[in-house]
Protein backbone atom coordinates (compact mmCIF):
# COMPACT_ATOMS: atom_id res chain seq x y z
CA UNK A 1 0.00 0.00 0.00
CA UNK A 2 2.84 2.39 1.23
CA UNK A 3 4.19 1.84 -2.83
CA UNK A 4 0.87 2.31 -4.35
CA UNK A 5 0.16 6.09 -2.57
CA UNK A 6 4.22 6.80 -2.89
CA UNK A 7 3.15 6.31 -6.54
CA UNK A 8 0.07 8.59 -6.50
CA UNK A 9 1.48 11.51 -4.41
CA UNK A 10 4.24 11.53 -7.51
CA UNK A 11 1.30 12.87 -9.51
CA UNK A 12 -0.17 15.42 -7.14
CA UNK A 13 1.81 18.09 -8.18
CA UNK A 14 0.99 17.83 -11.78
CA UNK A 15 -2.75 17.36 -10.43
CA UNK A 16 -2.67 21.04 -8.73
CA UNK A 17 -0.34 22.88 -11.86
CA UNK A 18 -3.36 21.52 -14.58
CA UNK A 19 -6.30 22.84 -11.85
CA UNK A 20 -4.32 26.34 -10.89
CA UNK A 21 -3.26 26.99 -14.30
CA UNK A 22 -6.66 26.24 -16.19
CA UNK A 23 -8.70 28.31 -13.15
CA UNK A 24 -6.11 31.10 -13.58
CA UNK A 25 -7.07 31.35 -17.27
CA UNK A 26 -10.46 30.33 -16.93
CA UNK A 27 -10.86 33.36 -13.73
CA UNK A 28 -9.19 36.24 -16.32
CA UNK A 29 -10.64 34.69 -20.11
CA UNK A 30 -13.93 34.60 -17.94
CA UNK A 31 -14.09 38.67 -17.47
CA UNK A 32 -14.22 39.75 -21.12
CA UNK A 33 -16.77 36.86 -22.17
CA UNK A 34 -18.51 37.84 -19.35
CA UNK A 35 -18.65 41.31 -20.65
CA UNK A 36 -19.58 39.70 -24.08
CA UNK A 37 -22.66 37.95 -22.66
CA UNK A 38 -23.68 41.39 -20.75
CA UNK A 39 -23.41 43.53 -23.86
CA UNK A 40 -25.71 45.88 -24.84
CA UNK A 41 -25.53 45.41 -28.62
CA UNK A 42 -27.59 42.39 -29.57
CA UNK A 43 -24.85 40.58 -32.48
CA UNK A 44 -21.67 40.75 -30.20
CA UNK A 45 -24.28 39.32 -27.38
CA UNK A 46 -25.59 36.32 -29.53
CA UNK A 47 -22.13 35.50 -30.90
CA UNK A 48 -20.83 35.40 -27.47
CA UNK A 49 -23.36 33.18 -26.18
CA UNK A 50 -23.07 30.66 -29.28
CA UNK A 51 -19.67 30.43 -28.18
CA UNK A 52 -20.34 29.77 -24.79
CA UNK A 53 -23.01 27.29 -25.18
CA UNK A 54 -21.09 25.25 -27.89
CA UNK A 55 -17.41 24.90 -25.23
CA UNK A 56 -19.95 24.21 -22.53
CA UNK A 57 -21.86 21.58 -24.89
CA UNK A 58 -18.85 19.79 -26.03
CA UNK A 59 -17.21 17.07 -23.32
CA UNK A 60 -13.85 18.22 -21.62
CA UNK A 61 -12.20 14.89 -23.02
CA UNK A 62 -13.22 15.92 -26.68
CA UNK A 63 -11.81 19.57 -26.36
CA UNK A 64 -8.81 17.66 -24.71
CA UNK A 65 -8.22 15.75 -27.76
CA UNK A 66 -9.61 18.11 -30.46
CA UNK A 67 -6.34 20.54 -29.16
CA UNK A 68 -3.85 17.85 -28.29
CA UNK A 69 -4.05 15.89 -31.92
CA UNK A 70 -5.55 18.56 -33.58
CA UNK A 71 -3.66 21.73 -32.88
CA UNK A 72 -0.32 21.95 -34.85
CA UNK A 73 2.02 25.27 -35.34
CA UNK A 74 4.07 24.54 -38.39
CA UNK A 75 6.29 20.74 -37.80
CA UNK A 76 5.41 21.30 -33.96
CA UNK A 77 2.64 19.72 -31.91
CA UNK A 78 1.41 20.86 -28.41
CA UNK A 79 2.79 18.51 -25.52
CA UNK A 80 0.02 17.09 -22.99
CA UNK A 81 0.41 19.66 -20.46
CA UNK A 82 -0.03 22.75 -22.73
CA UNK A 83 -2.70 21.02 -24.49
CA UNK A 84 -4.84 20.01 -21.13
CA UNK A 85 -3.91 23.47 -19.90
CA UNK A 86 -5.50 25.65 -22.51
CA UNK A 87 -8.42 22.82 -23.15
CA UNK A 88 -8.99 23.48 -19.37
CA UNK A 89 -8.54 26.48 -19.18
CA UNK A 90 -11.05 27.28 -22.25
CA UNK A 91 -13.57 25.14 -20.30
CA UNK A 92 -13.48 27.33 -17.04
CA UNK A 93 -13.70 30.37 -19.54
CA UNK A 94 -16.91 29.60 -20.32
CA UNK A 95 -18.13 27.91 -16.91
CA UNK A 96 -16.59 31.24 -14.82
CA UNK A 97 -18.46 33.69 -17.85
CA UNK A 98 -21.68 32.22 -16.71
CA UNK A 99 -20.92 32.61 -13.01
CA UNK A 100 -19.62 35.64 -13.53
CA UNK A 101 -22.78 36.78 -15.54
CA UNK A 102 -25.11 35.20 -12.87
CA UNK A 103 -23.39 37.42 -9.86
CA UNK A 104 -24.02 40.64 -11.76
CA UNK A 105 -27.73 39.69 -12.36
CA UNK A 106 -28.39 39.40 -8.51
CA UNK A 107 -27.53 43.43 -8.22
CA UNK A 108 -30.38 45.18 -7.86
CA UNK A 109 -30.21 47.98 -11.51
CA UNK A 110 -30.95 51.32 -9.23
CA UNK A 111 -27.30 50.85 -7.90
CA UNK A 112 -25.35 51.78 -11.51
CA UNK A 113 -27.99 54.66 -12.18
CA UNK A 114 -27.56 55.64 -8.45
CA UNK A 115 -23.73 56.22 -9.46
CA UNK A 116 -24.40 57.54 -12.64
CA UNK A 117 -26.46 60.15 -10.64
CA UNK A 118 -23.06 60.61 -8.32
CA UNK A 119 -21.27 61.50 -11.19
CA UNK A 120 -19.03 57.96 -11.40
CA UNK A 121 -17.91 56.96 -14.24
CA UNK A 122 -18.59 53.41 -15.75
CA UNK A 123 -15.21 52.29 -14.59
CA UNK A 124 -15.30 53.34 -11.61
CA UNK A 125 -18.81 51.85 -10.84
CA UNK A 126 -18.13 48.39 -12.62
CA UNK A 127 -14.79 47.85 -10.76
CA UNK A 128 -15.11 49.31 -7.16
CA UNK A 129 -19.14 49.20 -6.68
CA UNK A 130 -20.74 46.63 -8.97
CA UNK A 131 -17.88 43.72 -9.24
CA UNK A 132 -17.15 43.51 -5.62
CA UNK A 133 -20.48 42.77 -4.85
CA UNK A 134 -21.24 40.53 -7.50
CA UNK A 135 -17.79 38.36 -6.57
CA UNK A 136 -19.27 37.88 -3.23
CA UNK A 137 -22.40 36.77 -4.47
CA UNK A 138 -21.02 34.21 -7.12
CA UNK A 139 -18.26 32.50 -4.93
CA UNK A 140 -20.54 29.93 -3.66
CA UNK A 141 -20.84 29.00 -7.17
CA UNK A 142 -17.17 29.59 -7.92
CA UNK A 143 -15.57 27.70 -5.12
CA UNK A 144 -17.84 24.54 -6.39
CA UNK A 145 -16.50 25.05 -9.99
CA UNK A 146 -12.82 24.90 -8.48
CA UNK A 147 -13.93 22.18 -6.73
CA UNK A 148 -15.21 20.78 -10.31
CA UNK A 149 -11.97 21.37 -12.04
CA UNK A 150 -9.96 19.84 -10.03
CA UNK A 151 -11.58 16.68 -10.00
CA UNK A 152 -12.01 16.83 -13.97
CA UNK A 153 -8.28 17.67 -14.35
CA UNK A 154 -8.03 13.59 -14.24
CA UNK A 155 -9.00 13.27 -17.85
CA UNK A 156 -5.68 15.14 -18.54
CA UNK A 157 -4.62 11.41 -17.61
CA UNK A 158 -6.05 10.64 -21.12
CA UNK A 159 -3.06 12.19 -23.07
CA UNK A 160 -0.50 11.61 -21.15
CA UNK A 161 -0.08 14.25 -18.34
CA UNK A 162 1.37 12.36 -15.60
CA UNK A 163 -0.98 13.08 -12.65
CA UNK A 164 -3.12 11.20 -10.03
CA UNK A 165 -4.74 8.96 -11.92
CA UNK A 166 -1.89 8.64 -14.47
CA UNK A 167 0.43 7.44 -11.70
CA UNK A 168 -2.34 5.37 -10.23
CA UNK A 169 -3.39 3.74 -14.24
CA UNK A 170 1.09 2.95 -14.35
CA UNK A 171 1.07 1.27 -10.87
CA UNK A 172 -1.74 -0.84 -11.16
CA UNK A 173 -0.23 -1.93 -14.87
CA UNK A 174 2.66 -2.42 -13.47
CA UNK A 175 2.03 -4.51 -10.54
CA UNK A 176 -1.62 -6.68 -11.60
CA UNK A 177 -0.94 -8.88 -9.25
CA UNK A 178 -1.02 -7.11 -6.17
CA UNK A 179 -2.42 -3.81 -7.31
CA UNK A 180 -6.10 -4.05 -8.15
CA UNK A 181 -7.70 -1.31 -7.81
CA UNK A 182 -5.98 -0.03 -4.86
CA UNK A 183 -4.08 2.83 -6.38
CA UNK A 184 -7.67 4.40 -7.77
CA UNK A 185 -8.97 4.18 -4.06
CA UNK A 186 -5.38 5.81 -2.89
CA UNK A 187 -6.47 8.37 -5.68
CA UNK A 188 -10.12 9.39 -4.92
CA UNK A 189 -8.59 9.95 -0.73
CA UNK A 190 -6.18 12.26 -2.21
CA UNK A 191 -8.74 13.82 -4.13
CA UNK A 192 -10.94 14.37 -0.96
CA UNK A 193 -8.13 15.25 0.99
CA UNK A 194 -7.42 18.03 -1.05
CA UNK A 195 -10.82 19.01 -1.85
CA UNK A 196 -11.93 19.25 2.01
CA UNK A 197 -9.76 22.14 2.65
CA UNK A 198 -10.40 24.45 -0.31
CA UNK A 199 -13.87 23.90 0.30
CA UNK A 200 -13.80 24.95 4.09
CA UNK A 201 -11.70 28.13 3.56
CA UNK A 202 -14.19 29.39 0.74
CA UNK A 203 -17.01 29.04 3.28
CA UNK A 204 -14.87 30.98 5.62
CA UNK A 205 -14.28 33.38 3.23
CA UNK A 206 -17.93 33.56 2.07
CA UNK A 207 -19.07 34.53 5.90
CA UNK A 208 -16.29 37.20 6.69
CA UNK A 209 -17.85 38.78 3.31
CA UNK A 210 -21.37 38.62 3.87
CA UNK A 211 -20.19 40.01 7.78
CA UNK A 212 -18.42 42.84 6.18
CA UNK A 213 -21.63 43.99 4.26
């Protein structure tokens, strides 16, 4: 047993660079889409929106694969960490967009014309009245994506990044005989392990917010 979770932990650190880097893009690709979807001119709005229902409508294994075998700059082919990194990180794009989106639609409208009527410019109201509030309201829902992304950063597995369930896929090939499925159990504990914390500090964080209100 002490072998098979040796074998697993190897993998954890690839496990958190795919979740950080694809919720790093996904958290700053997420603003302008965002912006997209909340447009007032009706063509930019529908184009956005196609977009973001057809990455949300397509499986994260296919987008995995469309970009790993399909993407190709001259004689040179993305590795699997790139390629899981920017199929990821398209995914929580789109996913973050729609959070995003759904935090701004809980603010009640008389609080931008209330500015307006201060004199604020749109700036100023978007980024130190409107967006704070709205990021309070839509971490629930932004914690649980993280959450979400970390667990579906296994399929990176399916190209050959060598995480979690990578490691856990080579020890159990390597050693049938004594393996099983031990090294997948080892795997979904880490998984949990990991998960518990970031899930507890985001409902900290969600209750010194709604205090500070």
């Amino acid at each position: 047993m002490q072998d098979a979770l040796l074998a697993v932990l190897m993998g954890l650190p690839m496990t958190l660079l795919v979740t950080a880097l694809a919720f790093v893009i996904g958290a700053i690709g997420g603003i302008p889409i965002m912006l997209g979807l909340r447009s007032k001119w009706a063509p930019l709005r529908a184009t956005v929106r196609f977009v973001v229902d057809l990455v949300r409508g397509i499986p994260p294994i296919v987008w995995l694969f469309l970009i790993y075998f399909g993407v190709q700059i001259g004689s040179i082919r993305l590795d699997s960490l790139t390629a899981a990194v920017i199929g990821l990180g398209i995914i929580s794009s789109a996913y973050l967009a729609e959070i995003y989106r759904g935090g701004f639609t809980t603010l009640p409208r008389g609080q931008g014309e209330a500015a307006a009527a201060l004199g604020l410019g749109s700036r100023t109201t978007f980024g130190r009245i409107l967006a704070p509030q709205a990021l309070r309201t839509a971490l629930p829902s932004i914690t649980t994506f993280l959450l979400s992304l970390l667990k579906d950063s296994s399929i990176a597995s399916t190209i050959g990044v060598a995480d979690m369930v990578f490691a856990a896929n080579m020890f159990a090939r390597q050693n049938p005989a004594t393996a099983g499925i031990l090294p997948f159990f080892i795997a979904a504990a880490v998984y949990l392990i990991v998960s518990i914390p970031i899930a507890i500090a985001a409902r900290r964080l969600d209750t010194r917010l709604r205090k500070a209100q």
